[in-house]
C-alpha atoms as a PDB file:
ATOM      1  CA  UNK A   1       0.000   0.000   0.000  1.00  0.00           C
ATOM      2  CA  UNK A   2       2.836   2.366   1.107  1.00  0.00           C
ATOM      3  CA  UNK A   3       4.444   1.619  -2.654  1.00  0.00           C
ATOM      4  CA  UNK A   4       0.873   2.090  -4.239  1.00  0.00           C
ATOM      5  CA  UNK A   5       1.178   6.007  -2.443  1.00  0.00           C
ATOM      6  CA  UNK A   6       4.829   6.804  -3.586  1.00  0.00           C
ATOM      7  CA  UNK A   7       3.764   6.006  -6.778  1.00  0.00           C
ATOM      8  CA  UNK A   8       0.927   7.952  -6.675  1.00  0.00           C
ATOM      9  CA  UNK A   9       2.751  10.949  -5.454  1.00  0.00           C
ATOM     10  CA  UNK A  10       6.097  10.636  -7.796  1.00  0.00           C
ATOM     11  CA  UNK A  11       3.387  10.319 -10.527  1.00  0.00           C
ATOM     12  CA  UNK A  12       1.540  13.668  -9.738  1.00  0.00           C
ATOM     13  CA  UNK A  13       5.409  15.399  -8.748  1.00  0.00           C
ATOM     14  CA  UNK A  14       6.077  14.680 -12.297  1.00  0.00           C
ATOM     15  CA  UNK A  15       3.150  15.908 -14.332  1.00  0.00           C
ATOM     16  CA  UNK A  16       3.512  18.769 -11.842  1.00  0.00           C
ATOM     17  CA  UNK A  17       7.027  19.908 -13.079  1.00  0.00           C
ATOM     18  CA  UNK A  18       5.880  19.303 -16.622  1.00  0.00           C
ATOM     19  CA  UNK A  19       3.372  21.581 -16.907  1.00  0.00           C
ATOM     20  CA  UNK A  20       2.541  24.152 -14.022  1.00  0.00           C
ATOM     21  CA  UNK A  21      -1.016  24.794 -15.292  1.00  0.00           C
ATOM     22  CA  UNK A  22      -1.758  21.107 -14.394  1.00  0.00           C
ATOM     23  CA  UNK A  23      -4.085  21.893 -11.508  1.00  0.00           C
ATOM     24  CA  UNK A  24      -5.301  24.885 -13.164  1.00  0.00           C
ATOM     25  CA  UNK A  25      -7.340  24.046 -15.765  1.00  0.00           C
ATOM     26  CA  UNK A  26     -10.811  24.915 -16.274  1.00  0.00           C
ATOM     27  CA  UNK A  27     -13.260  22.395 -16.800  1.00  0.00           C
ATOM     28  CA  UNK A  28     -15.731  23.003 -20.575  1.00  0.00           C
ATOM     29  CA  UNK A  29     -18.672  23.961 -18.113  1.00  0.00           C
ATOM     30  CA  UNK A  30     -17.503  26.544 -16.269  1.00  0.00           C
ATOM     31  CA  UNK A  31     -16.376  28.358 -18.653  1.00  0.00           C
ATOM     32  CA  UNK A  32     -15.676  32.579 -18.086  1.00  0.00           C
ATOM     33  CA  UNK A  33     -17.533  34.543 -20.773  1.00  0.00           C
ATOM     34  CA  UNK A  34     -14.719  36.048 -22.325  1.00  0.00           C
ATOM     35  CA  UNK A  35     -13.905  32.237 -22.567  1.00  0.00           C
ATOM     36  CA  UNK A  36     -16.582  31.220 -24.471  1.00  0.00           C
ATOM     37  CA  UNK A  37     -15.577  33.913 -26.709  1.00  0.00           C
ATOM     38  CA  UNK A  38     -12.040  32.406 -27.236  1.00  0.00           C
ATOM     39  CA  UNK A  39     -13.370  29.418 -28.853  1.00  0.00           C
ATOM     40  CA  UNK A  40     -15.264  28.499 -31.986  1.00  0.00           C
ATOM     41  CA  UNK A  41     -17.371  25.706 -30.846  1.00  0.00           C
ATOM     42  CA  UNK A  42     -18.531  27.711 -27.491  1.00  0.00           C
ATOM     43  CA  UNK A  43     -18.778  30.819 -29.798  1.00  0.00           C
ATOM     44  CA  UNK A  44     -21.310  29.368 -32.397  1.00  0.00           C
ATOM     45  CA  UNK A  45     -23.219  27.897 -29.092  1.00  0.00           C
ATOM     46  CA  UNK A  46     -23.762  31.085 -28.056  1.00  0.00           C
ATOM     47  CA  UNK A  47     -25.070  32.064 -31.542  1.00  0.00           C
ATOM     48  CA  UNK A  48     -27.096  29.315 -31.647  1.00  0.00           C
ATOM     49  CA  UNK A  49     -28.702  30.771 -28.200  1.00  0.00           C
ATOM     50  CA  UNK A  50     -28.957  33.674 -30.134  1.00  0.00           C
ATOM     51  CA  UNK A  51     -31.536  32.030 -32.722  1.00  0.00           C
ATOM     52  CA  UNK A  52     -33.592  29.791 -30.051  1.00  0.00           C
ATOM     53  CA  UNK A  53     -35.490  33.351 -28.586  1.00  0.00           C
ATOM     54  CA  UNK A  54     -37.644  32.757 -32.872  1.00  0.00           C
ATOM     55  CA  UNK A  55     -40.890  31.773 -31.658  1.00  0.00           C
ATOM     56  CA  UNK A  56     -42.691  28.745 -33.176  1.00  0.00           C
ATOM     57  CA  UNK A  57     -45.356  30.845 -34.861  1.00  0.00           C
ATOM     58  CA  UNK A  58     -47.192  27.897 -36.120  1.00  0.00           C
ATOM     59  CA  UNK A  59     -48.695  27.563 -32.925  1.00  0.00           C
ATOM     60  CA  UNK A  60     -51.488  28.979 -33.295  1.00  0.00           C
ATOM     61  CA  UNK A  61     -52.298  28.108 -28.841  1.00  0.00           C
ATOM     62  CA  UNK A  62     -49.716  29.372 -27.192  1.00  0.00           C
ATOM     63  CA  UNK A  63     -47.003  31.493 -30.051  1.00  0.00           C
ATOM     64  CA  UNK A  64     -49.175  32.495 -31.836  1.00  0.00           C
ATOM     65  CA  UNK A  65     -51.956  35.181 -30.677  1.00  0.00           C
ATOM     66  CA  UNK A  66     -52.875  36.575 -34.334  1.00  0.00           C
ATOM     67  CA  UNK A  67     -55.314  33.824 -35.520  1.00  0.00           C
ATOM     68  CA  UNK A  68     -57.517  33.615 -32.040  1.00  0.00           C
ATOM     69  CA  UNK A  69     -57.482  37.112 -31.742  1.00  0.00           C
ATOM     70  CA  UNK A  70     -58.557  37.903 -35.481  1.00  0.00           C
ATOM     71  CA  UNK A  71     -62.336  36.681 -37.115  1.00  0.00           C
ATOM     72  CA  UNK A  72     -60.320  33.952 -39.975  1.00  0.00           C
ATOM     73  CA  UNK A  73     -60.553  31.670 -37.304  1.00  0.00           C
ATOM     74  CA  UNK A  74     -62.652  29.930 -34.726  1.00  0.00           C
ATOM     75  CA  UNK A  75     -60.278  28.579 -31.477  1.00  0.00           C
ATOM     76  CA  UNK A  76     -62.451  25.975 -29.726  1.00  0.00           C
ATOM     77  CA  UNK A  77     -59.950  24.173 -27.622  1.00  0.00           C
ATOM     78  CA  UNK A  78     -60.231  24.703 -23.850  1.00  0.00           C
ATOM     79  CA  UNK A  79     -56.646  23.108 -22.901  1.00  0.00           C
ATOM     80  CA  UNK A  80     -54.145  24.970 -19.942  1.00  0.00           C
ATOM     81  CA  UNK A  81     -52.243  27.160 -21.628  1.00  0.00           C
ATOM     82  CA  UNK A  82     -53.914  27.543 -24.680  1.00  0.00           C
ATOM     83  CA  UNK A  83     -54.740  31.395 -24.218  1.00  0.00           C
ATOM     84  CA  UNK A  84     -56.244  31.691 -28.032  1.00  0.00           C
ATOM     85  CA  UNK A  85     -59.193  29.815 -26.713  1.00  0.00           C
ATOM     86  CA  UNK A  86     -60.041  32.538 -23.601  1.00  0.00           C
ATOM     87  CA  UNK A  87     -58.895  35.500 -26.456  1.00  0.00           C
ATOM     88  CA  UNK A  88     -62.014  33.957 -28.885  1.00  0.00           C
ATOM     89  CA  UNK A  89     -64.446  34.000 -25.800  1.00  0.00           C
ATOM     90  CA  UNK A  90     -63.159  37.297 -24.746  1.00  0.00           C
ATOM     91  CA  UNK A  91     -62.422  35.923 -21.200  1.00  0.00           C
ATOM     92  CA  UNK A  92     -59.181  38.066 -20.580  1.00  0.00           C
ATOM     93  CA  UNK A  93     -58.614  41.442 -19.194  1.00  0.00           C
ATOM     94  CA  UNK A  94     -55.329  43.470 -19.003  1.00  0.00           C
ATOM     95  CA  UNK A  95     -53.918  41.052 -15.913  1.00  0.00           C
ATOM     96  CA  UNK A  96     -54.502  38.213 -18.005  1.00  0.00           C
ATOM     97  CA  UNK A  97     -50.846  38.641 -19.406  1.00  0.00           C
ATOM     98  CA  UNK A  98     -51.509  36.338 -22.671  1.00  0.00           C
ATOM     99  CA  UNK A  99     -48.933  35.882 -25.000  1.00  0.00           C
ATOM    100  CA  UNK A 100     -46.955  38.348 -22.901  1.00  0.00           C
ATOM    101  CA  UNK A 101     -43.695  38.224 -24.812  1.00  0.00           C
ATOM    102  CA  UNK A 102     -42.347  42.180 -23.921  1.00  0.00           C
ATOM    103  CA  UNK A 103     -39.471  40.277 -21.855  1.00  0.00           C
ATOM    104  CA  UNK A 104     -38.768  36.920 -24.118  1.00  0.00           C
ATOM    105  CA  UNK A 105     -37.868  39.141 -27.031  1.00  0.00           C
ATOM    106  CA  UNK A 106     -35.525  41.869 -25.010  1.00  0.00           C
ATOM    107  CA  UNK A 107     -33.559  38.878 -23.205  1.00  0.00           C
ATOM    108  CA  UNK A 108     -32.961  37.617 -27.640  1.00  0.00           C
ATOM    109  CA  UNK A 109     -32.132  41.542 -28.540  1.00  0.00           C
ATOM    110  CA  UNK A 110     -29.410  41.399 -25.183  1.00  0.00           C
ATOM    111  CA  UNK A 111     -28.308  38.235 -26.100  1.00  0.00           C
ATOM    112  CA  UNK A 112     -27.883  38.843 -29.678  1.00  0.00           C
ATOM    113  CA  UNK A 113     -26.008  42.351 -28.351  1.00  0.00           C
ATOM    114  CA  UNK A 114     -23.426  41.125 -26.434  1.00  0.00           C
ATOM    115  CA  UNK A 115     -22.821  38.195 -29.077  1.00  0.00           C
ATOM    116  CA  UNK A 116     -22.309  41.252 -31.789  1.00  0.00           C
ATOM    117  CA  UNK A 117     -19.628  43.033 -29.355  1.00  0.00           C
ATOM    118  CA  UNK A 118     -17.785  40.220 -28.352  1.00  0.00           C
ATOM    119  CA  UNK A 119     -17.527  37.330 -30.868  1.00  0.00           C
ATOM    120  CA  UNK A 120     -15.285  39.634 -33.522  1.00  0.00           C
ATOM    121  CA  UNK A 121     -12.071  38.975 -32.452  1.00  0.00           C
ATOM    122  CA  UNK A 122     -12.326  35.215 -31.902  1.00  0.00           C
ATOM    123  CA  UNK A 123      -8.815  33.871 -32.327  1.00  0.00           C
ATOM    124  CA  UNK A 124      -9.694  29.885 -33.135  1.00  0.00           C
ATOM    125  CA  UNK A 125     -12.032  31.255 -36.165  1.00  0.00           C
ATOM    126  CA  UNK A 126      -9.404  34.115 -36.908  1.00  0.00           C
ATOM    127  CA  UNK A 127      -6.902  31.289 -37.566  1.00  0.00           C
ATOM    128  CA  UNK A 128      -8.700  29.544 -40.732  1.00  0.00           C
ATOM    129  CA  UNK A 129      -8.527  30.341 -43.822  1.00  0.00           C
ATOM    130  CA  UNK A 130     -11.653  32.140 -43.909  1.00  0.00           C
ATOM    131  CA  UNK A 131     -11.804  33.156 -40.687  1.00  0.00           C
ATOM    132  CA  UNK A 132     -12.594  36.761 -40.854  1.00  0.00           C
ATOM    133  CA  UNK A 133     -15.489  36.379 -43.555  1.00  0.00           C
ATOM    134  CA  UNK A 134     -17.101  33.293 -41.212  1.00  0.00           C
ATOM    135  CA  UNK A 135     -17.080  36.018 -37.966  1.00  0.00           C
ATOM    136  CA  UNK A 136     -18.353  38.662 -40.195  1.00  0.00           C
ATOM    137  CA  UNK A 137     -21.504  36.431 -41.035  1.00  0.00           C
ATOM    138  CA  UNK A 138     -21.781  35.102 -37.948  1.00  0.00           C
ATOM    139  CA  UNK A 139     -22.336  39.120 -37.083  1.00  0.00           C
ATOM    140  CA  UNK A 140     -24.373  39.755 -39.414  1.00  0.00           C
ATOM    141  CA  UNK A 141     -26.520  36.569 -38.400  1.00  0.00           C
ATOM    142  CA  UNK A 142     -26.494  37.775 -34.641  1.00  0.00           C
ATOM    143  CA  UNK A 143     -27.784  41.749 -36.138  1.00  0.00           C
ATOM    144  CA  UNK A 144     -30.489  40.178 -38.331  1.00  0.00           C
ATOM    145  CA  UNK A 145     -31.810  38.331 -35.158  1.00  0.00           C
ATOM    146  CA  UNK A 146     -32.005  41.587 -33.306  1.00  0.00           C
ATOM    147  CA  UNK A 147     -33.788  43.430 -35.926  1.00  0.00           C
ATOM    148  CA  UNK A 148     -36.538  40.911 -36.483  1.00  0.00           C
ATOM    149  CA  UNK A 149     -36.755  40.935 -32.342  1.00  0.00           C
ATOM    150  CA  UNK A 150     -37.272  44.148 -32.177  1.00  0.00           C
ATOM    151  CA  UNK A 151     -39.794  43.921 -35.647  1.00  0.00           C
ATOM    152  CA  UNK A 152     -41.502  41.147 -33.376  1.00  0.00           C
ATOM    153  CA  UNK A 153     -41.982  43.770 -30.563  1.00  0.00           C
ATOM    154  CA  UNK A 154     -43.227  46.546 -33.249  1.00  0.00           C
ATOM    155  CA  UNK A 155     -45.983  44.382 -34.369  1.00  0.00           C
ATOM    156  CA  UNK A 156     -47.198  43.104 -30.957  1.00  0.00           C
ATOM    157  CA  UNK A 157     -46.663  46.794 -28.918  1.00  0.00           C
ATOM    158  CA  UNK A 158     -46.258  49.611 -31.283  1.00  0.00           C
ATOM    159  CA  UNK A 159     -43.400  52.133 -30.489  1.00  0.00           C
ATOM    160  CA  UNK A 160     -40.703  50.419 -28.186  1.00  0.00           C
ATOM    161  CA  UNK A 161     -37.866  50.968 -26.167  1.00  0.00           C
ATOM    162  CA  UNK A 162     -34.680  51.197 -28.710  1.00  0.00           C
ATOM    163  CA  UNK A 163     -31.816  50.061 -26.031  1.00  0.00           C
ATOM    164  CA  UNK A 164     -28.230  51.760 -27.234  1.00  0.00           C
ATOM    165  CA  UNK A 165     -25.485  51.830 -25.298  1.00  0.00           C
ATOM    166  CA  UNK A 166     -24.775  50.095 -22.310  1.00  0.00           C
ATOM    167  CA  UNK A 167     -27.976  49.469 -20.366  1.00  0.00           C
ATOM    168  CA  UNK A 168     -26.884  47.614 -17.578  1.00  0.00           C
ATOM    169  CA  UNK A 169     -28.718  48.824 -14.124  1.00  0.00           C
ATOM    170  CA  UNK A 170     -27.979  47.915 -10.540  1.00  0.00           C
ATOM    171  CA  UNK A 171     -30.313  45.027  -8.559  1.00  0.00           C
ATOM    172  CA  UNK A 172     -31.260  48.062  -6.345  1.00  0.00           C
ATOM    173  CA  UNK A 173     -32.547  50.653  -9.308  1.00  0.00           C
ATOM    174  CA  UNK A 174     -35.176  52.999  -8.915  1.00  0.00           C
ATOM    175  CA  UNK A 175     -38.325  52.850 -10.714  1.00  0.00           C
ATOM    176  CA  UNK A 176     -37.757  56.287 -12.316  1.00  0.00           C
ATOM    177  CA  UNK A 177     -34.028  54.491 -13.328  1.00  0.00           C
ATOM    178  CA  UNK A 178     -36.076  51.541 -14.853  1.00  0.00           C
ATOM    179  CA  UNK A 179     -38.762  54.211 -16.669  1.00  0.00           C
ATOM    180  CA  UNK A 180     -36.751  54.457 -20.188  1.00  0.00           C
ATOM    181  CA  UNK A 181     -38.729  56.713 -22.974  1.00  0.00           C
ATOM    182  CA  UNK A 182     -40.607  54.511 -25.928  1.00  0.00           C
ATOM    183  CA  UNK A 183     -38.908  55.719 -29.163  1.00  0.00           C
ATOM    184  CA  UNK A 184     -41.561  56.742 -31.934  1.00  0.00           C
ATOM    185  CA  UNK A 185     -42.861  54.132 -34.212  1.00  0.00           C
ATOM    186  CA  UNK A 186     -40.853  55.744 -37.280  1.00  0.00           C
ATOM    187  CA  UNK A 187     -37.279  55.591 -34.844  1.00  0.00           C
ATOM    188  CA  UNK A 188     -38.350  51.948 -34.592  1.00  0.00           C
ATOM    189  CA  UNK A 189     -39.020  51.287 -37.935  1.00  0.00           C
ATOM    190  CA  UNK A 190     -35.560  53.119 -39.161  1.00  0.00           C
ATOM    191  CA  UNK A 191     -33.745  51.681 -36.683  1.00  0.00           C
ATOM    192  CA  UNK A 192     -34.994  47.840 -37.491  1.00  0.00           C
ATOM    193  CA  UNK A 193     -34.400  48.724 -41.311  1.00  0.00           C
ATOM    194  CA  UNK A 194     -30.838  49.894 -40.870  1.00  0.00           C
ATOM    195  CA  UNK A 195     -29.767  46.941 -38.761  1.00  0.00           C
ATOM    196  CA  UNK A 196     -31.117  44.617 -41.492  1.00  0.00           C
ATOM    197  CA  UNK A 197     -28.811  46.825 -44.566  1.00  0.00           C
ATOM    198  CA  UNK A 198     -26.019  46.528 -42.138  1.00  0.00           C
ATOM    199  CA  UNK A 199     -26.640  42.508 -41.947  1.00  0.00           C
ATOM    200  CA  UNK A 200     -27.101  42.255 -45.556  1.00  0.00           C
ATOM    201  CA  UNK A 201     -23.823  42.667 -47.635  1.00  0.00           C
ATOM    202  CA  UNK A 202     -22.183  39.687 -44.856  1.00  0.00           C
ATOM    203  CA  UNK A 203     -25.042  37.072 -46.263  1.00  0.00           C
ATOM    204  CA  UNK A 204     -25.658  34.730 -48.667  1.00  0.00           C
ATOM    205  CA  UNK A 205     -29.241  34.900 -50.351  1.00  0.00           C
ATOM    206  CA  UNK A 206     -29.434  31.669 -50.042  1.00  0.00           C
ATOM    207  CA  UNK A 207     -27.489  28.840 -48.151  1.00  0.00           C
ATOM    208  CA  UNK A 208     -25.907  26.399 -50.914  1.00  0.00           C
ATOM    209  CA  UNK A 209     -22.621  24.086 -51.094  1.00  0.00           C
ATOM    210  CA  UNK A 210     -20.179  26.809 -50.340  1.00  0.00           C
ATOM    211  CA  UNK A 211     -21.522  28.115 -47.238  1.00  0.00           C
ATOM    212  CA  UNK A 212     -24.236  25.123 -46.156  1.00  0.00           C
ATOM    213  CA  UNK A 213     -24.023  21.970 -44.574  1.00  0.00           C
ATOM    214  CA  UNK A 214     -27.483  20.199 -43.219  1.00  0.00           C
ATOM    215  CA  UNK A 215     -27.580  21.753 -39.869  1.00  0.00           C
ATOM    216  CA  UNK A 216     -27.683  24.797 -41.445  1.00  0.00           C
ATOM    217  CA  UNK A 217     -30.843  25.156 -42.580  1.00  0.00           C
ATOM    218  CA  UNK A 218     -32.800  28.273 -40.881  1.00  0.00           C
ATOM    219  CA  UNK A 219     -29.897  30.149 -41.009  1.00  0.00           C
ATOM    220  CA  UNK A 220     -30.598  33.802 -41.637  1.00  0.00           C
ATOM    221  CA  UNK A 221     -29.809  35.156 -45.345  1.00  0.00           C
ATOM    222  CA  UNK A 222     -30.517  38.375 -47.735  1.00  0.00           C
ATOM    223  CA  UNK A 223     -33.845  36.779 -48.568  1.00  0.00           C
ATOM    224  CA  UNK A 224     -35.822  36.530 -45.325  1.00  0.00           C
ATOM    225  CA  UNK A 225     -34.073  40.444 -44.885  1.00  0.00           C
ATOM    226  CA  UNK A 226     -35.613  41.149 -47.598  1.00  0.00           C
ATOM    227  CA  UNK A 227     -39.266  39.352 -46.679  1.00  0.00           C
ATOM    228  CA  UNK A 228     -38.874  41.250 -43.324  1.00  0.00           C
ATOM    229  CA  UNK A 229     -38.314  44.935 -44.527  1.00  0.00           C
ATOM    230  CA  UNK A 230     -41.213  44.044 -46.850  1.00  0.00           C
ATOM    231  CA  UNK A 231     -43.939  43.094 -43.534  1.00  0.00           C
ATOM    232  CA  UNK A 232     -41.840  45.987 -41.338  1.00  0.00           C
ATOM    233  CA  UNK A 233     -42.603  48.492 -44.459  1.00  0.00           C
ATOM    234  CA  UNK A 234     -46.295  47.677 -45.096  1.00  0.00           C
ATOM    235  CA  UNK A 235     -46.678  47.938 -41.246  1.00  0.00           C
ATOM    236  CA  UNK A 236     -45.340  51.205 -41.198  1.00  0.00           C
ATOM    237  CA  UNK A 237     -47.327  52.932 -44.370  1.00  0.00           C
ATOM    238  CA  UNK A 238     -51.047  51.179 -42.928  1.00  0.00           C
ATOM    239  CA  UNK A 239     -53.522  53.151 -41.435  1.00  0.00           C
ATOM    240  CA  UNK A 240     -52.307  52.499 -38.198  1.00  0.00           C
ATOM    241  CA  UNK A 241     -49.354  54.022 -37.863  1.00  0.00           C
ATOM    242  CA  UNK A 242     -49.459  56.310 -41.083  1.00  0.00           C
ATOM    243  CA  UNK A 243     -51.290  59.784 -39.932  1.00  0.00           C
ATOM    244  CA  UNK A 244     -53.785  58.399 -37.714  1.00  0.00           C
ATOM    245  CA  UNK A 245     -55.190  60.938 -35.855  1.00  0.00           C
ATOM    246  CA  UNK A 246     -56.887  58.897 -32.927  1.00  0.00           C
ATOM    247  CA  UNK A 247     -52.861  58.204 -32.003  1.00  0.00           C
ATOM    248  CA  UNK A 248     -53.009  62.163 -31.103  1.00  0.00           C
ATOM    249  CA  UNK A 249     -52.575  61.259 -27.243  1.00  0.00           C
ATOM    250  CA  UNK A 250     -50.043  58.412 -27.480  1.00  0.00           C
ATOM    251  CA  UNK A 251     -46.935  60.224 -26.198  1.00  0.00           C
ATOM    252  CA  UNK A 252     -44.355  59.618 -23.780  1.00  0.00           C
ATOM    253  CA  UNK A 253     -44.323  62.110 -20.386  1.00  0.00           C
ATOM    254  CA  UNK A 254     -42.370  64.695 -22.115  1.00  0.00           C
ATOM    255  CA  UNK A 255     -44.843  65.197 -24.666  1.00  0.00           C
ATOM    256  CA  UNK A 256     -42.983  63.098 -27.190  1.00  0.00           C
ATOM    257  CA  UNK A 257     -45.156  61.711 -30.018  1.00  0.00           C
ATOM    258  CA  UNK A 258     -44.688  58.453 -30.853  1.00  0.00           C
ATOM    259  CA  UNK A 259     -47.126  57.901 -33.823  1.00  0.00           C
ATOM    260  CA  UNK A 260     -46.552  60.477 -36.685  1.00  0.00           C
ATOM    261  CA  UNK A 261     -50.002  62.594 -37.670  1.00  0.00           C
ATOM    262  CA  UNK A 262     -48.908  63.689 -40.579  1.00  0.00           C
ATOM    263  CA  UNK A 263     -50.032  61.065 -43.657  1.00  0.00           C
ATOM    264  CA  UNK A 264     -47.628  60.349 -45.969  1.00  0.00           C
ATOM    265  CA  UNK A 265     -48.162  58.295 -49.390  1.00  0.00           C
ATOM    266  CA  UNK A 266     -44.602  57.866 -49.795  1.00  0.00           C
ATOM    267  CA  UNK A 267     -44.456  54.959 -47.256  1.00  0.00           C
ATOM    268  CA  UNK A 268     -46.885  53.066 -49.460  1.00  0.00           C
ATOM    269  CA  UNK A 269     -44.707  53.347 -52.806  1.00  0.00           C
ATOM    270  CA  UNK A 270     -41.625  52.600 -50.591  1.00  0.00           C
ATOM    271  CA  UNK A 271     -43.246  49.274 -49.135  1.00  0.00           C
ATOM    272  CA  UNK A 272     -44.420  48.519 -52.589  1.00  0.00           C
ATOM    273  CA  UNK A 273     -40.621  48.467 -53.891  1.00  0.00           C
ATOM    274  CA  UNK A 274     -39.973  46.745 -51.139  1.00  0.00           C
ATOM    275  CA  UNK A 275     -42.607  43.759 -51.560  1.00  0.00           C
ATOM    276  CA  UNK A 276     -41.175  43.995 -55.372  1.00  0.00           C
ATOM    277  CA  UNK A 277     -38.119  42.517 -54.450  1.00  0.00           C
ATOM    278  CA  UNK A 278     -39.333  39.817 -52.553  1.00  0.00           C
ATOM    279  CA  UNK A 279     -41.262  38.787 -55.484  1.00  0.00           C
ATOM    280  CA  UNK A 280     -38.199  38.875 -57.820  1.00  0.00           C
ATOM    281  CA  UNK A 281     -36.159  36.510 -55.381  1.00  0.00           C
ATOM    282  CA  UNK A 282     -36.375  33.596 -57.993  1.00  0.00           C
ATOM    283  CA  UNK A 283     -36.831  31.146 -55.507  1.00  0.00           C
ATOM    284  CA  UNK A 284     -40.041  31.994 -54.099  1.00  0.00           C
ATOM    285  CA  UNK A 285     -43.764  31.816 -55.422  1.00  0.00           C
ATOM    286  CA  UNK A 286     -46.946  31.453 -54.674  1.00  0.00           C
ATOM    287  CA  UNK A 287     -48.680  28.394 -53.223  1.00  0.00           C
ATOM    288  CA  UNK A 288     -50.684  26.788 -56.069  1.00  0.00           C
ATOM    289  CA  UNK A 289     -53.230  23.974 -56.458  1.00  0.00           C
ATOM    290  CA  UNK A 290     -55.173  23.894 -59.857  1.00  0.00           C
ATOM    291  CA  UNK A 291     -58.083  22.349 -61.639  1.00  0.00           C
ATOM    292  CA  UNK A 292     -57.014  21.819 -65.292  1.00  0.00           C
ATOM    293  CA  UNK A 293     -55.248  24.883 -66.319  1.00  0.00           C
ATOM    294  CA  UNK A 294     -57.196  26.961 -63.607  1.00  0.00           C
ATOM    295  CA  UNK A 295     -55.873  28.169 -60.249  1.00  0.00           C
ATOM    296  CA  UNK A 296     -57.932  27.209 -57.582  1.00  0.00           C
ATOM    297  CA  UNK A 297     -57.897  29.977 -55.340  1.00  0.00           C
ATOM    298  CA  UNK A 298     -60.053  28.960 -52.226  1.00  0.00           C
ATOM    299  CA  UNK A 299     -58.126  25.332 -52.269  1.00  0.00           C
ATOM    300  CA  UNK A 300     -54.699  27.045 -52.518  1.00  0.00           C
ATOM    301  CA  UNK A 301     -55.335  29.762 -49.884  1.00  0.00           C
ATOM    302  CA  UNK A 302     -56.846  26.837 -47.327  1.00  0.00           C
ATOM    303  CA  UNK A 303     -53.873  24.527 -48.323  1.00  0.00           C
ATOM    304  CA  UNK A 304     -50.757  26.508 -47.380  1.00  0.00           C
END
């Protein structure tokens, strides 16, 4: 037994004097965050977090509030959690908190924020051969995210809360530290539309042999940019937000307005051009089911 010891301890003596980090190593899951940033695997982890705040909008129960809440549909099932149901019978009231997603999508925009300021300098995917283009995508992927978070907010709340700068408040903040100003709905929609021309020239339009392998699919690229400036742009020239006059009152405490009263066609032409190039992408078209040579339009619609 003694023997079995000295062995033992000549054995750890030795590794000792070969390396003096021997004891010092840190194990994969407790990684520092400036770690994670050191790395390529942990690095496109984080990016991957990045992606999992997209919402399953297909559910139509608990994602999804625009079908129950809207007449083309008629939500009958009375399940836990399936809010659209209580939304069709009108059984909620402001406490309700349905489809409540204010805080899901600003945890995705800080997430996506701190991935943009700290992944650029990685030195694992500086050291390939394309190294430097890979980050700048991987950027651009990470901007593109934030932008449609923020688009995802727009639709669901109006105006918003732009965050800039380092937003970072104590456990112990005030209320009036925690009361930050709504920008107006056109500072949103600039904003969101800028981020998405910045993401742009970094991405493919489409993911194929050069930059794709199969877990790639989903991936963000120039053509769902494009399909989301074309929703962001219509959104932005409707009635709604466009000169409407019963918005008068919506302003922040400083008198701020934060939907524009004056009307302006122009947002209409420039959401047309934008919807244009959507329907140019050569990869796209419309969902189609025919009788003979005919469209048939009620089958198609109901299909997709």
């Amino acid at each position: 037994m003694a023997k079995k010891i000295i062995y033992i301890l000549t054995l750890y003596i030795t590794l000792s004097a070969c390396s003096k980090d021997f004891l010092n190593q840190v194990p994969d899951d407790r990684l520092t965050i400036d770690q994670v940033f050191q790395r390529r695997e942990t690095t496109e982890q984080y990016l991957h977090g990045v992606y999992s705040y997209i919402k399953d909008e297909a559910n139509q129960w608990t994602s999804n509030p625009w079908v129950g809440a809207a007449d083309e549909a008629d939500m009958t099932w009375a399940r836990e959690g399936y809010n659209s149901y209580f939304m069709n019978l009108g059984s909620w009231d402001p406490t309700s908190n349905f489809f409540l997603f204010w805080d899901h999508y600003y945890m995705g925009i800080r997430s996506a924020t701190y991935f943009i300021e700290n992944a650029g300098e990685n030195p694992e995917i500086l050291r390939l051969t394309n190294g430097r283009e890979l980050l700048d995508r991987y950027i651009a992927e990470a901007r593109a995210l934030r932008a449609y978070y923020y688009f995802c907010l727009v639709r669901q709340y109006g105006p918003v809360i732009i965050l800039e700068g380092d937003y970072t408040l104590p456990v112990d903040a005030s209320l009036e530290d925690l009361q930050i100003p709504r920008n107006s709905m056109d500072e949103c929609v600039d904003y969101i539309l800028s981020e998405l021309n910045k993401a742009m020239p970094f991405l493919p339009e489409w993911y194929n042999d050069k930059f794709m392998s199969d877990n790639d699919y989903g991936r963000v690229t120039t053509s769902f940019i494009k399909a989301l400036k074309a929703r962001l742009l219509l959104y932005a020239a409707s009635p709604l937000y466009n000169g409407n006059s019963e918005y008068s009152g919506f302003t922040n405490a400083d008198g701020k307005q934060l939907i524009n009263q004056s009307y302006s066609e122009d947002k209409w032409r420039v959401a047309a051009a934008a919807a244009k190039e959507v329907i140019d992408i050569s990869r796209f078209a419309l969902y189609e089911v025919r009788n003979g040579d005919e469209i048939d339009a009620y089958t198609s619609y109901r299909d997709m």
